[in-house]
N, C-alpha and C. Protein backbone atom coordinates (compact mmCIF):
# COMPACT_ATOMS: atom_id res chain seq x y z
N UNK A 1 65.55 104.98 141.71
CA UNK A 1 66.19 104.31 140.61
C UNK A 1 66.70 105.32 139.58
N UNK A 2 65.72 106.35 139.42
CA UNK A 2 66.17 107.46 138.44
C UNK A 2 67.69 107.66 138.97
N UNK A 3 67.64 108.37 140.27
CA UNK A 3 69.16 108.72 140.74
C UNK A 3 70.18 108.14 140.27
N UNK A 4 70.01 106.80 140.33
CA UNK A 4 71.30 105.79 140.35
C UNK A 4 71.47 105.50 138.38
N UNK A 5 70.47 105.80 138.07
CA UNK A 5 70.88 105.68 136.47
C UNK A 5 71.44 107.45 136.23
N UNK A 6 71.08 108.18 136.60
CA UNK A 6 72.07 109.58 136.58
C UNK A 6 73.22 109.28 136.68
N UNK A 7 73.44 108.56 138.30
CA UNK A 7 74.58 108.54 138.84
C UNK A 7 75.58 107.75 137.99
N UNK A 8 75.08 107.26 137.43
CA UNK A 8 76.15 106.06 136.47
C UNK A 8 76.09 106.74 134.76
N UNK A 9 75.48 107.40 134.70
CA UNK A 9 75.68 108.59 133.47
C UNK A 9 74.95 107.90 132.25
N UNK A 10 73.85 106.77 132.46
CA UNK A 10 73.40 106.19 131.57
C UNK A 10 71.72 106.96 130.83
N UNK A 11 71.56 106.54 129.71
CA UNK A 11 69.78 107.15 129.23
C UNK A 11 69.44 105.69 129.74
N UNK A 12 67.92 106.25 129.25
CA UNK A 12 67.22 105.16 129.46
C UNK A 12 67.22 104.29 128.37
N UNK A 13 67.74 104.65 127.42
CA UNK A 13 67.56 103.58 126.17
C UNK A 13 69.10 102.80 126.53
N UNK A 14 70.21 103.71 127.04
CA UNK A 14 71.40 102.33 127.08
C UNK A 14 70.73 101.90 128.39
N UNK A 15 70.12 101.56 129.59
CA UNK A 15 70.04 101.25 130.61
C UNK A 15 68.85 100.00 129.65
N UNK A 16 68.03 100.17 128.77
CA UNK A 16 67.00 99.47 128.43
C UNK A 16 68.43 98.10 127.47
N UNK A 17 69.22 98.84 126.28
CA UNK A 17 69.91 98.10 125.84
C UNK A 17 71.14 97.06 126.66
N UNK A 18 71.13 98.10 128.31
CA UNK A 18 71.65 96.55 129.24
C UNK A 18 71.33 95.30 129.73
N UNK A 19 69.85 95.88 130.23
CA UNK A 19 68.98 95.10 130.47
C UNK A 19 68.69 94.07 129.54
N UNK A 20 68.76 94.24 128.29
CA UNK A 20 68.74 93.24 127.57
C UNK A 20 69.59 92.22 127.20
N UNK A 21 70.77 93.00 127.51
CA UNK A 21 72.14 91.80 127.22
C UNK A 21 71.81 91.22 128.75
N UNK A 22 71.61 91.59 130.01
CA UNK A 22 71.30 90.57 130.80
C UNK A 22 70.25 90.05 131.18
N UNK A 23 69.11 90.11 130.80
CA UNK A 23 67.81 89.34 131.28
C UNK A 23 67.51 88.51 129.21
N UNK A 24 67.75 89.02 128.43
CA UNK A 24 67.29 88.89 127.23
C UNK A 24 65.95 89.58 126.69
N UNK A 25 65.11 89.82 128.11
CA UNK A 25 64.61 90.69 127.65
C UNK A 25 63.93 92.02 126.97
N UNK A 26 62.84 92.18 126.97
CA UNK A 26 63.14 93.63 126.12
C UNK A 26 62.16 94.68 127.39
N UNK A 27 62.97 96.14 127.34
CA UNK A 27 62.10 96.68 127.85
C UNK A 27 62.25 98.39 127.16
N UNK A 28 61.47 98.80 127.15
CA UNK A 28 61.19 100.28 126.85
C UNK A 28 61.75 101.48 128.11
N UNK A 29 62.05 102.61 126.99
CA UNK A 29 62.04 103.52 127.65
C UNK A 29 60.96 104.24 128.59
N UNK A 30 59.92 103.66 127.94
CA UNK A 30 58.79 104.58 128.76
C UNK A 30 57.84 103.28 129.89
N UNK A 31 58.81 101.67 129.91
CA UNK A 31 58.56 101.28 131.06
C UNK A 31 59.70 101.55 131.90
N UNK A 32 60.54 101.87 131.62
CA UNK A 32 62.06 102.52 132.76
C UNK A 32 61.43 103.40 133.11
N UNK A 33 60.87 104.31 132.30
CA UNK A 33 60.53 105.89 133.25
C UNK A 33 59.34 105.39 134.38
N UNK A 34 58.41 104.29 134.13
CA UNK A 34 57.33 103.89 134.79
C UNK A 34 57.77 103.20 136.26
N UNK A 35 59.00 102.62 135.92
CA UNK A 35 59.62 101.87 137.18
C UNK A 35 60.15 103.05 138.00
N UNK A 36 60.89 103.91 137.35
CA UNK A 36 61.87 104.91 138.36
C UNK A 36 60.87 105.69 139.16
N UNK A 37 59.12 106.54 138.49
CA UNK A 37 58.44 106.87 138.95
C UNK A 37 57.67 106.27 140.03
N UNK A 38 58.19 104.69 139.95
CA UNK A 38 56.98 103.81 141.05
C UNK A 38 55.20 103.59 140.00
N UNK A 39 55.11 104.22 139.10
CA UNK A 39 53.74 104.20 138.38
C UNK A 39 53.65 102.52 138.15
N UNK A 40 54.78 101.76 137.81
CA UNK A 40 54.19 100.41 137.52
C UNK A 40 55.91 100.02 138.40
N UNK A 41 55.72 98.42 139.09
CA UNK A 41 56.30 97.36 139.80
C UNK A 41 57.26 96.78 138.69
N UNK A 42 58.72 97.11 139.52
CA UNK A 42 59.44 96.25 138.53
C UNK A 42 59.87 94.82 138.78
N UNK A 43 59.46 93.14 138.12
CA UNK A 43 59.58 91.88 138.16
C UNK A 43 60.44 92.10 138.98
N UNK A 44 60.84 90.56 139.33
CA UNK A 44 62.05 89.92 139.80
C UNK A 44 62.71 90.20 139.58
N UNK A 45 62.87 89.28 137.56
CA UNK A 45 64.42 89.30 136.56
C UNK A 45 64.53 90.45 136.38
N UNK A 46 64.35 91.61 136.11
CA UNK A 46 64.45 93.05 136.17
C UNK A 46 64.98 93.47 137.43
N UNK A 47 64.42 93.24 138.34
CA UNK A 47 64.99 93.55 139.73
C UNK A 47 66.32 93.12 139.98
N UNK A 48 66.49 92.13 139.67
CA UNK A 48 67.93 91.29 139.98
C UNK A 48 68.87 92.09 139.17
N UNK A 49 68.47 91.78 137.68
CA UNK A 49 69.23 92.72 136.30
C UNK A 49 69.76 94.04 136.88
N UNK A 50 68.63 95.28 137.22
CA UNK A 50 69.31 96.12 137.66
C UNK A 50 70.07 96.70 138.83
N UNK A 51 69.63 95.91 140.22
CA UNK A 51 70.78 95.91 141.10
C UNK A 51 72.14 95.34 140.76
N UNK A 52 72.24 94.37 139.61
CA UNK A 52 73.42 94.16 139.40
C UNK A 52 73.90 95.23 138.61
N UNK A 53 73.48 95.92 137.31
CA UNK A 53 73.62 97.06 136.75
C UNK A 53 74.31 98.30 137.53
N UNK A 54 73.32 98.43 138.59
CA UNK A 54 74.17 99.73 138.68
C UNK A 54 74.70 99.43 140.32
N UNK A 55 74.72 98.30 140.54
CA UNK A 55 75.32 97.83 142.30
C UNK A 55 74.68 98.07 142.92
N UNK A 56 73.50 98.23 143.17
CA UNK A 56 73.16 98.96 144.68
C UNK A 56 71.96 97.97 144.89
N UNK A 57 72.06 97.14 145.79
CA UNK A 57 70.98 96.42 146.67
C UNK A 57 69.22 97.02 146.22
N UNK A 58 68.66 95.63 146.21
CA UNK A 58 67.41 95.27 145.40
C UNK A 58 66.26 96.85 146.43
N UNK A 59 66.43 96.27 148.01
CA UNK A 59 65.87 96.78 148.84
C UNK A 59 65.72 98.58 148.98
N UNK A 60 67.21 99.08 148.18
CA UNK A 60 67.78 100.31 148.36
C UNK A 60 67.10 100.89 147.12
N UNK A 61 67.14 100.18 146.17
CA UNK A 61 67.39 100.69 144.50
C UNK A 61 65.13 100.69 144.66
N UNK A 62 64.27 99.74 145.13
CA UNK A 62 63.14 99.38 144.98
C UNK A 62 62.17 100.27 145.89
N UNK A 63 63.10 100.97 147.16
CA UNK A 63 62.34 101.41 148.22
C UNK A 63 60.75 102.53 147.77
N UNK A 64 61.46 102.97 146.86
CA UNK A 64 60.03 104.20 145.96
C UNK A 64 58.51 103.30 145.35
N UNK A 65 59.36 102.11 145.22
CA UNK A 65 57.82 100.95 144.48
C UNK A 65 57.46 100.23 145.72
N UNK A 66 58.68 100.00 146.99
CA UNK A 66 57.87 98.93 147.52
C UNK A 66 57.23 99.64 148.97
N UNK A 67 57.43 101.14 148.93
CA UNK A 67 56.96 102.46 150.27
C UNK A 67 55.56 101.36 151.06
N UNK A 68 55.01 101.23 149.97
CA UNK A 68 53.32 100.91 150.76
C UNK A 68 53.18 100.02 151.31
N UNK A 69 54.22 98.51 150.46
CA UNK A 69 53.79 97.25 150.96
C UNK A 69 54.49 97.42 152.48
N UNK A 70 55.55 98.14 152.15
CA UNK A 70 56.59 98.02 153.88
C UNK A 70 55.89 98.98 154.49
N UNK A 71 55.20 99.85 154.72
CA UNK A 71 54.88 100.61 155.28
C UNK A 71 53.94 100.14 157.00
N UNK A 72 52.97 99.02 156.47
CA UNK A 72 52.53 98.38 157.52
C UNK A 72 52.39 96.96 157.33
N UNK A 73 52.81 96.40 158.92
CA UNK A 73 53.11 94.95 159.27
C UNK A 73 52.28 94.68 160.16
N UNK A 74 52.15 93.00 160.48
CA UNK A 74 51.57 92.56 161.70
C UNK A 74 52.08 92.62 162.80
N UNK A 75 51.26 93.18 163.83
CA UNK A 75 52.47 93.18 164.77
C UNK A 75 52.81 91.80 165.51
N UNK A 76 54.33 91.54 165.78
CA UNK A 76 54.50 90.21 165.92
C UNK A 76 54.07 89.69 167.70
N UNK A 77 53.30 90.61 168.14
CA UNK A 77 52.87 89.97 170.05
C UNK A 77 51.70 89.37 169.58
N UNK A 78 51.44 89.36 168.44
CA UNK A 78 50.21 88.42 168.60
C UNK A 78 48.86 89.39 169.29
N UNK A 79 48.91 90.46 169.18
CA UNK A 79 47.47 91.53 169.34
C UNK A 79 46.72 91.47 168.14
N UNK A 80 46.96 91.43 167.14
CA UNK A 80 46.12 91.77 165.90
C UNK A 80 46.23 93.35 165.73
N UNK A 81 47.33 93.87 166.19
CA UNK A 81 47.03 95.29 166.25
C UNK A 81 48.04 95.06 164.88
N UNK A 82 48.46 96.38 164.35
CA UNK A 82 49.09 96.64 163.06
C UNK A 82 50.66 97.45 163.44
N UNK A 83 52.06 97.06 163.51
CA UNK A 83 53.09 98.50 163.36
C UNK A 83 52.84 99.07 162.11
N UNK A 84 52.71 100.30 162.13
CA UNK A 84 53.02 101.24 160.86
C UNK A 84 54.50 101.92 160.85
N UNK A 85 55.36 101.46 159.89
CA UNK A 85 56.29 102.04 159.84
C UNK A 85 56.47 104.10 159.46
N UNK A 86 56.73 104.54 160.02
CA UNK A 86 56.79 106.63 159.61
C UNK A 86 57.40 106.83 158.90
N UNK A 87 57.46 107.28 157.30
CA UNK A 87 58.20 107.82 156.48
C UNK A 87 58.22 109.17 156.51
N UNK A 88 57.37 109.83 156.91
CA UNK A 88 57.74 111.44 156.62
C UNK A 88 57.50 111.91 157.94
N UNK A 89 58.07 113.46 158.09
CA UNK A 89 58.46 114.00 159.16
C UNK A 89 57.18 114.41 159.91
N UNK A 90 55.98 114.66 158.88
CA UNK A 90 54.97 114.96 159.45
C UNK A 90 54.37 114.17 160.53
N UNK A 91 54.36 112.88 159.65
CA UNK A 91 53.59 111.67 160.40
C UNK A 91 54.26 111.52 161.44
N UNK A 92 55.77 111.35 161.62
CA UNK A 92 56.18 111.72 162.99
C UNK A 92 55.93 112.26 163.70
N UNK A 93 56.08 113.67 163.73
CA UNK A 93 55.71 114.55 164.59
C UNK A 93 53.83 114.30 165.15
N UNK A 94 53.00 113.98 164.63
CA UNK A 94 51.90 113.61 164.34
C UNK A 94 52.03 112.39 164.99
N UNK A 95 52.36 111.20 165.22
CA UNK A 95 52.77 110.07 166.50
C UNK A 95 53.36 110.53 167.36
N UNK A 96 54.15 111.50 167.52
CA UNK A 96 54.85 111.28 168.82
C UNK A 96 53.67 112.51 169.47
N UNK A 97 53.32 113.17 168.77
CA UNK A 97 52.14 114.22 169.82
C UNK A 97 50.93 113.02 170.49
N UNK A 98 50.57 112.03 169.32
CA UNK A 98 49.43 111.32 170.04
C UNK A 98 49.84 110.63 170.76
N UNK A 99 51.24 110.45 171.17
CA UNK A 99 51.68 109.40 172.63
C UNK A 99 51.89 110.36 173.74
N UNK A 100 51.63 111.36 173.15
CA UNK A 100 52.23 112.60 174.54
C UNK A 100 51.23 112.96 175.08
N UNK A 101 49.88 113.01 174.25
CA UNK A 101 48.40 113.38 174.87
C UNK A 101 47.72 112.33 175.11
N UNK A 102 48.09 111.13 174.61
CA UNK A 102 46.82 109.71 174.69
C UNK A 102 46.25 109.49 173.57
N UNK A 103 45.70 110.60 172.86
CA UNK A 103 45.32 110.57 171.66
C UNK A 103 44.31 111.54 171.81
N UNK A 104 44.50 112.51 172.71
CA UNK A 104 43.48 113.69 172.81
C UNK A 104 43.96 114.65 172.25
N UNK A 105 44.89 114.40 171.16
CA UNK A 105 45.05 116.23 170.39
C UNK A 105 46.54 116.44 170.68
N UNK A 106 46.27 117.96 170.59
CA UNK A 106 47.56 118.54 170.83
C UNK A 106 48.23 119.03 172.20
N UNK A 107 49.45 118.68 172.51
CA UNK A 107 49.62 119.06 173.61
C UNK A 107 49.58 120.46 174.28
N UNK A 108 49.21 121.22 175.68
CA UNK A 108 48.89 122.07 176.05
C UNK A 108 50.03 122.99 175.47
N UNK A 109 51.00 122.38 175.26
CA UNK A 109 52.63 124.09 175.57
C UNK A 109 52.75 124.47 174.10
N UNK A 110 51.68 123.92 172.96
CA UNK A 110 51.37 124.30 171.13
C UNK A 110 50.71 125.30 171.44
């Protein structure tokens, strides 16, 4: 979210004084910095407010606050097992070794 308020050349106090002409509500600079960091969840009406603000889709603009909840799902065969979605390169590399050994480690040619 930080990015996209750069990208549009706004502070946080005019981004706070938009937000207010469209939700009516009030919000602070130092809950903008809390949202862009992910430290605190930004509402709905906030959510809506600023994808319209600066254009960019709820899903795109939220991905830094909502990493954990998407991160793991049920899996839908009906196992009770869990998909975990991979965000970083590590954890990749780190799954695709434990499908290459079974889950015995590292493969012999490391």
């Amino acid at each position: 979210m930080e990015r996209a308020r750069d990208a549009a050349a706004l502070t946080q106090d005019e981004v706070c004084d938009r937000l207010y002409a469209i939700t009516g509500g009030g919000t602070t600079p130092s809950l903008l910095s809390a949202w862009e960091t992910g430290r605190e969840r930004t509402g709905k009406r906030n959510r809506r407010a600023l994808s319209q603000l600066f254009g960019i889709d709820a899903v795109t603009l939220f991905a830094h606050q909502d990493r954990d909840e998407a991160a793991t799902a049920p899996d839908a065969s009906g196992s009770g097992g869990v998909i975990q979605l991979i965000t970083r390169y590590d954890d990749l590399l780190h799954a695709m070794t434990q499908v290459i050994t079974g889950g015995r480690g590292s493969p012999r040619w490391w």
